[in-house]
Protein backbone atom coordinates (compact mmCIF):
# COMPACT_ATOMS: atom_id res chain seq x y z
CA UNK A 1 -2.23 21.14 -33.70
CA UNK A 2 -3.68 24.53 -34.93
CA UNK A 3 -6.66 23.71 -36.45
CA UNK A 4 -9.96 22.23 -34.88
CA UNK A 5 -9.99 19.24 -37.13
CA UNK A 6 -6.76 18.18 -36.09
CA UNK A 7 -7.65 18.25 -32.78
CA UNK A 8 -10.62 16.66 -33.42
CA UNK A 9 -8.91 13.73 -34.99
CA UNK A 10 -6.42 13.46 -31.80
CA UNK A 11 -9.18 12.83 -29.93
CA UNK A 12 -9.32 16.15 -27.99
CA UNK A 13 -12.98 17.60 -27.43
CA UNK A 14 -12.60 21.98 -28.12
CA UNK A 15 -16.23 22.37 -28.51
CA UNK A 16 -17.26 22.09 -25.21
CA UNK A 17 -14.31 23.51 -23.23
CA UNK A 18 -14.05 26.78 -25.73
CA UNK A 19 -15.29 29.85 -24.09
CA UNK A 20 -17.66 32.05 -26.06
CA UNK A 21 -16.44 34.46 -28.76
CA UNK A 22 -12.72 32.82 -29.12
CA UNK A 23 -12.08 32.11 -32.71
CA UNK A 24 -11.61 27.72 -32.58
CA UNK A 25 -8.39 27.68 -34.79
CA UNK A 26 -6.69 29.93 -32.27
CA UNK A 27 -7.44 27.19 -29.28
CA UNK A 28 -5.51 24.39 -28.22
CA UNK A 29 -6.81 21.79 -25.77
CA UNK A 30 -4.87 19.54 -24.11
CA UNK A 31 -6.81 16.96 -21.59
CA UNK A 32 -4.48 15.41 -18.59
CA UNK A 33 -4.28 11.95 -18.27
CA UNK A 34 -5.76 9.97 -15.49
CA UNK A 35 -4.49 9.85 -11.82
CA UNK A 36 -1.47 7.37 -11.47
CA UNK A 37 -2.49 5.21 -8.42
CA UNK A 38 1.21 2.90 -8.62
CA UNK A 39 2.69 5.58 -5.52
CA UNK A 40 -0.27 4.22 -3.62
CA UNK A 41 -0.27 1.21 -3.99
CA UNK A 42 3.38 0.50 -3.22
CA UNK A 43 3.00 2.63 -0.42
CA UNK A 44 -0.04 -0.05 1.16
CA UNK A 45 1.88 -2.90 0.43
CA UNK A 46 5.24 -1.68 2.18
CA UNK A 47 2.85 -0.47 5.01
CA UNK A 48 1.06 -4.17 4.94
CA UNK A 49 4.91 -5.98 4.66
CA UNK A 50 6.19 -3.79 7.30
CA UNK A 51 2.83 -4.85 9.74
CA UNK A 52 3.75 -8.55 9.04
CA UNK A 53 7.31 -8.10 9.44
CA UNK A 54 6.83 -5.96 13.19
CA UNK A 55 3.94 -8.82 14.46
CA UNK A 56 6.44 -11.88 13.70
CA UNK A 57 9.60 -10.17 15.57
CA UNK A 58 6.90 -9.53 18.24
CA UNK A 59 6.01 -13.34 18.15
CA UNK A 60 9.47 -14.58 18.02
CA UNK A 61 10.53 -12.29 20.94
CA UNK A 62 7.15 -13.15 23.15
CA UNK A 63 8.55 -16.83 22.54
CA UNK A 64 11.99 -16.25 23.87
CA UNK A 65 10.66 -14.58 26.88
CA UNK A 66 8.62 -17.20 27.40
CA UNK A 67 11.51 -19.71 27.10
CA UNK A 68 13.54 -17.79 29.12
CA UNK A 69 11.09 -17.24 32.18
CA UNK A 70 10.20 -21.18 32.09
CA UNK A 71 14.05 -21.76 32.06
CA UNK A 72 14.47 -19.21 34.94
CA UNK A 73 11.22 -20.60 37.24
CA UNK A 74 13.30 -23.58 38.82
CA UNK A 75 16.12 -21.92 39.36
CA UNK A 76 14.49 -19.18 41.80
CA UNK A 77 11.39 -20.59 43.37
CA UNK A 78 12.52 -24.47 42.85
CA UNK A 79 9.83 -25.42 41.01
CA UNK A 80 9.43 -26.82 36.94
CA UNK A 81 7.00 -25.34 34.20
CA UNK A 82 7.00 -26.82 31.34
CA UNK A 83 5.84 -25.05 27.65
CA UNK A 84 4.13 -27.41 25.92
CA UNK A 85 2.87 -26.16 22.27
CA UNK A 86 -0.35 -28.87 21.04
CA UNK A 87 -1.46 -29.24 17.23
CA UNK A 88 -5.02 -29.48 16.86
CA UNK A 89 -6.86 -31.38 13.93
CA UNK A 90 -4.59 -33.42 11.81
């Protein structure tokens, strides 16, 4: 594209971004594209995957501790506990 009109027609604006005393046919303009946000949001939802992931092993591991110490409880002091887990609303 060497001449204003053809830059016109690609939609690129010279007018306003040529400085002062440059001949317009000697110009070419090239505007960048907008900002790509795909990196981003990948990044969130490995980050928000990764959270969900970390709090169910957490879960899952608080539950075999707590399996394990009930199972443990009447072996050392004698005694029974039992874990009971309750639904509510049906």
């Amino acid at each position: 594209m060497r001449h204003p009109s053809s830059q016109l027609a690609a939609g690129h604006r010279p007018a306003d971004l040529i400085p002062p005393g440059t001949h317009p046919g000697e110009v070419v303009i090239v505007q960048t594209t907008g900002p790509n946000y795909a990196g981003r949001i990948l990044l969130t939802i490995a980050i928000a995957g990764g959270t969900a992931l970390v709090i169910v092993v957490l879960a899952y591991a608080f539950q075999t501790m707590t399996a394990a110490a009930a199972a443990a409880v009447p072996a050392v002091g004698g005694a029974g506990v039992t874990v009971k887990l309750t639904r509510k609303g049906r």
